[in-house]
C-alpha atoms as a PDB file:
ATOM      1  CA  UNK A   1     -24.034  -2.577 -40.069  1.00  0.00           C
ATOM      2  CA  UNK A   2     -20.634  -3.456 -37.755  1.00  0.00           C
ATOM      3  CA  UNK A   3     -20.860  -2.733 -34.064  1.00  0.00           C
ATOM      4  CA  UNK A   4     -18.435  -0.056 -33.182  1.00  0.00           C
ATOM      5  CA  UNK A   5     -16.058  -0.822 -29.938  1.00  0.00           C
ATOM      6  CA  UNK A   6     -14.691   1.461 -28.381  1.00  0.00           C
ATOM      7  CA  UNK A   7     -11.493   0.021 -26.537  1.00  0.00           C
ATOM      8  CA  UNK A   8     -10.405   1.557 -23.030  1.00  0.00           C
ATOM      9  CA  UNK A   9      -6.488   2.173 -22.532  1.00  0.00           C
ATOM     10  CA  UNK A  10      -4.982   2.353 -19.240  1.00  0.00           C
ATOM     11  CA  UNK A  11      -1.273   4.611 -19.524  1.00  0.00           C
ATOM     12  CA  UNK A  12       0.987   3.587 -16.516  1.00  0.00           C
ATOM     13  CA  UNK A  13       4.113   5.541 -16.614  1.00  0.00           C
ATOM     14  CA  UNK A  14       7.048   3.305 -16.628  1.00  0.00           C
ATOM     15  CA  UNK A  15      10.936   3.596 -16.766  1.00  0.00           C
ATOM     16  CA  UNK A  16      12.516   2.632 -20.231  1.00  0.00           C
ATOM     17  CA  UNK A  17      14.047   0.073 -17.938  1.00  0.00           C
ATOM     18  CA  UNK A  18      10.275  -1.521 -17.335  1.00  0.00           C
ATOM     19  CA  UNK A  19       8.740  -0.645 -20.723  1.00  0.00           C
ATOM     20  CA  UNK A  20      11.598  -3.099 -22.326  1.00  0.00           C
ATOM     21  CA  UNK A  21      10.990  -5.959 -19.459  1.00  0.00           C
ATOM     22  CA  UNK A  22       7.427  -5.304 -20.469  1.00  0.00           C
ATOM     23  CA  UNK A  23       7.879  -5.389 -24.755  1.00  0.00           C
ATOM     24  CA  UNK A  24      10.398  -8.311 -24.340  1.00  0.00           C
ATOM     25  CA  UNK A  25       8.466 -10.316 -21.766  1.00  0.00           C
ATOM     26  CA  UNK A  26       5.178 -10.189 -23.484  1.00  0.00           C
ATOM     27  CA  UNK A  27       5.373  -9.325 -27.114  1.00  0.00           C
ATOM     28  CA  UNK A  28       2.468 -10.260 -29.012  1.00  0.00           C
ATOM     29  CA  UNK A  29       1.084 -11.915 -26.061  1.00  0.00           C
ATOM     30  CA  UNK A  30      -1.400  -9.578 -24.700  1.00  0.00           C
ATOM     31  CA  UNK A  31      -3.626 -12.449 -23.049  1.00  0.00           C
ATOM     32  CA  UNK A  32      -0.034 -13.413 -21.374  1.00  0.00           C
ATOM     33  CA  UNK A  33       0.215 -10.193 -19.914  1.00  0.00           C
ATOM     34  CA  UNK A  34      -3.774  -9.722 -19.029  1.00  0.00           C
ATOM     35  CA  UNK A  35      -3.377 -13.215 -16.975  1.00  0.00           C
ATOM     36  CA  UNK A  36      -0.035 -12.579 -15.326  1.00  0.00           C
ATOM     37  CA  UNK A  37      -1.958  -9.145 -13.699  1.00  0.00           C
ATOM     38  CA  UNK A  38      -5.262 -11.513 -12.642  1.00  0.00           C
ATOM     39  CA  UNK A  39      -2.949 -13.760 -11.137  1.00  0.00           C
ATOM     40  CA  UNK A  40      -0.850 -10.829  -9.183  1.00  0.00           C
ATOM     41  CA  UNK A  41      -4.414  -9.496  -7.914  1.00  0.00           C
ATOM     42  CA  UNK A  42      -5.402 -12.720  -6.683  1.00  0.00           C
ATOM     43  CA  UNK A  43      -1.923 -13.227  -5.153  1.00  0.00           C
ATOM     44  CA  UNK A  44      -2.398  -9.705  -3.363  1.00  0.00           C
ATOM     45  CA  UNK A  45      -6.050 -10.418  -1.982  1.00  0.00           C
ATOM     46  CA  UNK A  46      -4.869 -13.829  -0.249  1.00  0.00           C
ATOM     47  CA  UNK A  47      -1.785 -11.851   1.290  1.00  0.00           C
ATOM     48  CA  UNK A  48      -3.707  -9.091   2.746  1.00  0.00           C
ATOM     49  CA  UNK A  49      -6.632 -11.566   4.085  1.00  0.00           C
ATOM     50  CA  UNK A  50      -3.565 -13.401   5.387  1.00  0.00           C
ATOM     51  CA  UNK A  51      -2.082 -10.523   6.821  1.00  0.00           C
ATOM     52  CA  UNK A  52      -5.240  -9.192   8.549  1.00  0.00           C
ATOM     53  CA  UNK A  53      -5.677 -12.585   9.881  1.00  0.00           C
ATOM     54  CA  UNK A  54      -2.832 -12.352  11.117  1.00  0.00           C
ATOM     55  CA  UNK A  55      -3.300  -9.217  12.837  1.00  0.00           C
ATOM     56  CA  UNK A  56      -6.716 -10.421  14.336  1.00  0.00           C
ATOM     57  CA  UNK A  57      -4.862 -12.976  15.845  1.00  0.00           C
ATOM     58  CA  UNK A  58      -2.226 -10.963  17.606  1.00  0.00           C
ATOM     59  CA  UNK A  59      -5.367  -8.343  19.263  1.00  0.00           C
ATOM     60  CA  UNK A  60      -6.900 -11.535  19.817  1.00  0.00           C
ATOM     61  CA  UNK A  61     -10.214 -10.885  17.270  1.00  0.00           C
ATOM     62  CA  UNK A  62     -10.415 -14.496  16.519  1.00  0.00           C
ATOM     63  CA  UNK A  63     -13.525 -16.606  16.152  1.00  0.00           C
ATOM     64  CA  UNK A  64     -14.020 -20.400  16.490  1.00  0.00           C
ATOM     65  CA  UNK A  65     -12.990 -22.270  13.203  1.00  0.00           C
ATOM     66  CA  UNK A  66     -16.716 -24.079  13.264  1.00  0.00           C
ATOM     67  CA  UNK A  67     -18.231 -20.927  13.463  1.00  0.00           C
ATOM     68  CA  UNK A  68     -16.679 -20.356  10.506  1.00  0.00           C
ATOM     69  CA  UNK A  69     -17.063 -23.018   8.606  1.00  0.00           C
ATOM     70  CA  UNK A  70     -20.880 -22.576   9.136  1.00  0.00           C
ATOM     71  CA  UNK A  71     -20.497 -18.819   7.907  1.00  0.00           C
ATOM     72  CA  UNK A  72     -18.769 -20.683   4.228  1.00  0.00           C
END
């Protein structure tokens, strides 16, 4: 007897403008897409860990580089 899936959509409203980026930029290339989006997450999570570095610098929130080295 099969295994029925049951497959999750996600609907993002989008311009026609972005919907055609989107169909010519990745058609029939799903895994394309799928990996372009893990890669922008990624991107996003070292810019804000950059960014609130950054900010712990400015209030002066920072901790000795061995110290954190040990912590890794």
């Amino acid at each position: 007897m099969p295994i029925a899936t049951e497959v999750n959509k996600i609907e993002i409203p989008m311009t026609r403008e972005l919907r055609d980026f989107f169909a010519n930029k990745y058609h029939n290339q799903s895994s394309k897409l799928v990996d372009d989006f893990l890669i922008y997450l990624h991107t996003q999570k070292e810019a804000h860990e950059i960014n609130k570095a950054l900010h712990e610098v400015k209030l002066g929130e920072t901790r000795e580089i061995n110290k954190l080295f040990n912590e890794l």
